[in-house]
N, C-alpha and C. Protein backbone atom coordinates (compact mmCIF):
# COMPACT_ATOMS: atom_id res chain seq x y z
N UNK A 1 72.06 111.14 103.10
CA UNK A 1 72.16 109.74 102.71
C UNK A 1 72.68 109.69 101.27
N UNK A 2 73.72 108.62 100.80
CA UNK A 2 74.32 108.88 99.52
C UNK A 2 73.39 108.42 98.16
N UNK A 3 73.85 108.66 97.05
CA UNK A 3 72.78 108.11 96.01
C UNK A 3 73.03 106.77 96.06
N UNK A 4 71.52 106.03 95.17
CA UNK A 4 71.69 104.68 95.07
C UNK A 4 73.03 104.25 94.16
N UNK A 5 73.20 105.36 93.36
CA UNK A 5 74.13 104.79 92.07
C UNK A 5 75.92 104.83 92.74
N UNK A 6 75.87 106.11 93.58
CA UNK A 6 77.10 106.11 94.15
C UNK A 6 77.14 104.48 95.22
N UNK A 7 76.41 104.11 95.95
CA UNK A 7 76.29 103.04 96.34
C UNK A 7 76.37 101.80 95.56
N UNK A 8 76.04 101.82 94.84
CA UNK A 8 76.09 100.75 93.46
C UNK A 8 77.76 100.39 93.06
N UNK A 9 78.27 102.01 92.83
CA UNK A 9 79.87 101.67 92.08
C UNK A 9 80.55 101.10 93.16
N UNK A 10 80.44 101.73 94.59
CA UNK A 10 81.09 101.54 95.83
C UNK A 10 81.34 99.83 95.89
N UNK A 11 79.76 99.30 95.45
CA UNK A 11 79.81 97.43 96.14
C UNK A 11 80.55 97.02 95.10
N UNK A 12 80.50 97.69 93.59
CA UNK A 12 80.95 96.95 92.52
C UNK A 12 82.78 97.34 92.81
N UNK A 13 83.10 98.49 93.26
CA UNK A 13 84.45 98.12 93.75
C UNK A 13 85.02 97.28 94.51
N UNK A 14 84.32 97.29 95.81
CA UNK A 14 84.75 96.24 96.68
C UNK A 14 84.75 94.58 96.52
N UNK A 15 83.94 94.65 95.44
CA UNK A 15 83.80 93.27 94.89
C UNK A 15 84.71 92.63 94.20
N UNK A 16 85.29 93.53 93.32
CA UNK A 16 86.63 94.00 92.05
C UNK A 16 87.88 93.79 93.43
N UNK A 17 87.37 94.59 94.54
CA UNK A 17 89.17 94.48 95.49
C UNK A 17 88.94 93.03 95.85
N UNK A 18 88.18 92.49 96.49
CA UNK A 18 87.92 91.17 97.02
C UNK A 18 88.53 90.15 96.34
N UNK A 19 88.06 90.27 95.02
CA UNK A 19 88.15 89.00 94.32
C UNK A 19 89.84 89.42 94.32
N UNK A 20 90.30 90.25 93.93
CA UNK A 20 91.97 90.28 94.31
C UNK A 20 92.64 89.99 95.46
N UNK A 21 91.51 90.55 96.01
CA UNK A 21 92.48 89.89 97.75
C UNK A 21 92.36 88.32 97.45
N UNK A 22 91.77 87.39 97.10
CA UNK A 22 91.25 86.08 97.25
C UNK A 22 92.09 85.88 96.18
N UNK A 23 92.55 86.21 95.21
CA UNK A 23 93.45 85.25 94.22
C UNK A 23 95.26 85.69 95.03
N UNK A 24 95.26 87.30 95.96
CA UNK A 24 96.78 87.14 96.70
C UNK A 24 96.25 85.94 97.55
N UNK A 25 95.91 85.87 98.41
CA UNK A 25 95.84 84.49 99.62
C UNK A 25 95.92 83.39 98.68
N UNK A 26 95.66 83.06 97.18
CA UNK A 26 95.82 81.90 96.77
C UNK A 26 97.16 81.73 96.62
N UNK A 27 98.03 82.48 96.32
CA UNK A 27 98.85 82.56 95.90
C UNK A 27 100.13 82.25 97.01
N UNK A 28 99.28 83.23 98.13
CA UNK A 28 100.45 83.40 99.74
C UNK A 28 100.20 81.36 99.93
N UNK A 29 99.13 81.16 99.97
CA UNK A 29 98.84 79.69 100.30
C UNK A 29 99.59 78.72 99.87
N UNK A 30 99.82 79.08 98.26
CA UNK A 30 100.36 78.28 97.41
C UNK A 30 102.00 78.73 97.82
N UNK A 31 102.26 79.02 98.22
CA UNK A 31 103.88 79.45 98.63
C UNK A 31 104.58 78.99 99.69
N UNK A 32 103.06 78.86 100.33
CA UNK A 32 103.42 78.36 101.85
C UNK A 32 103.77 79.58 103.09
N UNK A 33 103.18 80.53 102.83
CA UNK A 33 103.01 81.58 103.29
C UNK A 33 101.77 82.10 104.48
N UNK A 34 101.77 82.34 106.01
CA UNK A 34 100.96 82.21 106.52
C UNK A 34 99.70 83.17 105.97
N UNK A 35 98.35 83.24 105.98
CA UNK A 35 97.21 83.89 105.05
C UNK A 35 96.43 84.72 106.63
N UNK A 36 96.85 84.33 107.34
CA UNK A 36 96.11 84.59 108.75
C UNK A 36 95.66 86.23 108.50
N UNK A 37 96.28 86.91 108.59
CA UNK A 37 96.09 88.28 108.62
C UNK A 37 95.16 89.22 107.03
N UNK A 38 95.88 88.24 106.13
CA UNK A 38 94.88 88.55 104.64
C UNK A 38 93.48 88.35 104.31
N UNK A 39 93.29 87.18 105.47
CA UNK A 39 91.63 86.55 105.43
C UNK A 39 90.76 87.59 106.40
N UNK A 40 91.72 87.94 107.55
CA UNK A 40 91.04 88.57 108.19
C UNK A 40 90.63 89.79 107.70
N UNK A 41 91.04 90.27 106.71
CA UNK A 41 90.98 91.60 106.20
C UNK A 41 90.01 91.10 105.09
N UNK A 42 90.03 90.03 104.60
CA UNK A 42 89.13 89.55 103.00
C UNK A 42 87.69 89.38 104.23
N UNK A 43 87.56 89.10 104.85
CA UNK A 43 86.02 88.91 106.12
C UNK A 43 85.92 90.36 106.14
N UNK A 44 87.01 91.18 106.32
CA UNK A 44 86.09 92.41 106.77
C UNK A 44 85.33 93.28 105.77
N UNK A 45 86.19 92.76 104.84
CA UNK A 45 86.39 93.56 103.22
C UNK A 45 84.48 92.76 102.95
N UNK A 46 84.50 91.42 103.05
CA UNK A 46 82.97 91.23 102.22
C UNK A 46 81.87 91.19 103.67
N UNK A 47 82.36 92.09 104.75
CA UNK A 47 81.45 92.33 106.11
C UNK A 47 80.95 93.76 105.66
N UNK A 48 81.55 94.46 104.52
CA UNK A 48 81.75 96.02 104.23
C UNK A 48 80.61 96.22 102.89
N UNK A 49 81.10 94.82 102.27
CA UNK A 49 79.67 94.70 101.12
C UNK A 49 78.29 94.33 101.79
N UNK A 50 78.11 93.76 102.46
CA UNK A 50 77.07 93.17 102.86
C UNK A 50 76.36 94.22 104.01
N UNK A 51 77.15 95.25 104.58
CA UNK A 51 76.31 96.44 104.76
C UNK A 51 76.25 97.54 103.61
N UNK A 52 76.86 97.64 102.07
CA UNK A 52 76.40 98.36 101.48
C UNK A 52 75.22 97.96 100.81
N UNK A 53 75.17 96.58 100.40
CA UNK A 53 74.08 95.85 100.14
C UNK A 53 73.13 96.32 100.84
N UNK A 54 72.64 96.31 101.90
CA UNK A 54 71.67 96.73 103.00
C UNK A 54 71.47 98.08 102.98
N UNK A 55 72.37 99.09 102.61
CA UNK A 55 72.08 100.40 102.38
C UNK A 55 71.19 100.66 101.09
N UNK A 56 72.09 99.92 99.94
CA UNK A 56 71.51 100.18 98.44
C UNK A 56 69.74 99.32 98.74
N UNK A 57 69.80 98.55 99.09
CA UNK A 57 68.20 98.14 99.52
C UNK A 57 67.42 98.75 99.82
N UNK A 58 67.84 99.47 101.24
CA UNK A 58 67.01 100.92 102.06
C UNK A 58 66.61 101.26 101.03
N UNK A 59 67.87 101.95 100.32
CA UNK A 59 67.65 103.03 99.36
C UNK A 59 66.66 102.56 98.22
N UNK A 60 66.28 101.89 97.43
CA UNK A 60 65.70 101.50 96.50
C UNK A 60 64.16 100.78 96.97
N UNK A 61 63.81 100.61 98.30
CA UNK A 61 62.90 100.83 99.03
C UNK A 61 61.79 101.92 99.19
N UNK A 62 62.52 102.55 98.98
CA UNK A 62 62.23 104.32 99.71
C UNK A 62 61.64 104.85 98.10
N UNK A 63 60.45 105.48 98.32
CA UNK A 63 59.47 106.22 97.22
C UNK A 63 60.20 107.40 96.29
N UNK A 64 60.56 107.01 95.48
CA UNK A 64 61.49 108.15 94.69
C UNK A 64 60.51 109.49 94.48
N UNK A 65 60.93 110.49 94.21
CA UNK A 65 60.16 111.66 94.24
C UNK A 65 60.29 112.19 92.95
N UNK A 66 59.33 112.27 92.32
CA UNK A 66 58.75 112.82 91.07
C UNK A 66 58.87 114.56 91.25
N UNK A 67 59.25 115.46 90.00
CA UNK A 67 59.59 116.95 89.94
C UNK A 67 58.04 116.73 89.37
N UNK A 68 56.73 116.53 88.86
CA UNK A 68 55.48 116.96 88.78
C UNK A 68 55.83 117.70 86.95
N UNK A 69 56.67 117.21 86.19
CA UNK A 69 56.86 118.47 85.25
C UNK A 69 56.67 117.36 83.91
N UNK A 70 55.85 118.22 83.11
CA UNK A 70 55.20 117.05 82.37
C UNK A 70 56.11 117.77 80.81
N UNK A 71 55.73 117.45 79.76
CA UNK A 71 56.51 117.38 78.32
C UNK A 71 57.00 118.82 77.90
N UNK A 72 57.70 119.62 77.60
CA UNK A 72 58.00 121.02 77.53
C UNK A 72 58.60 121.68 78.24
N UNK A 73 58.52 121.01 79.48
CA UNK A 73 59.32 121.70 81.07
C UNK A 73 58.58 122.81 82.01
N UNK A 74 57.15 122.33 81.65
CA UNK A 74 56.18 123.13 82.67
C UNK A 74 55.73 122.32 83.62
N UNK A 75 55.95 123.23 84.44
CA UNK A 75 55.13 122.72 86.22
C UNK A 75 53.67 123.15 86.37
N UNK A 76 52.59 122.20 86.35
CA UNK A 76 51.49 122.47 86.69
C UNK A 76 51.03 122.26 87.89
């Protein structure tokens, strides 16, 4: 299962591509350009966050595990 943090950059990318896909369709719109095929891909694109969301949740759910090693770097 991946780390929470690698999960973290992953949504914060897709979020970063999204909002780009959504200012091209403003643009195809504004041109008069059909968007049909760009939206469908901008739905799948924030269908893709909303299960990493649900992963990074699991993950931050789940009891992190302590190494037991207290000031100096000894294991008692």
């Amino acid at each position: 299962m991946p780390d929470l943090d690698v999960v973290r950059r992953e949504i914060e990318r897709m979020r970063i591509r999204t909002g780009r896909q959504r200012k091209e369709i403003l643009q195809l719109q504004r041109a008069g350009v059909g968007t049909a095929s760009a939206e469908a891909l901008l739905s799948r694109m924030e269908a893709k966050i909303e299960s990493l969301c649900a992963q990074r949740d699991a993950l931050k759910a789940q009891p992190r595990q302590t190494k037991g090693r207290v000031l100096g770097g000894r294991t008692w």
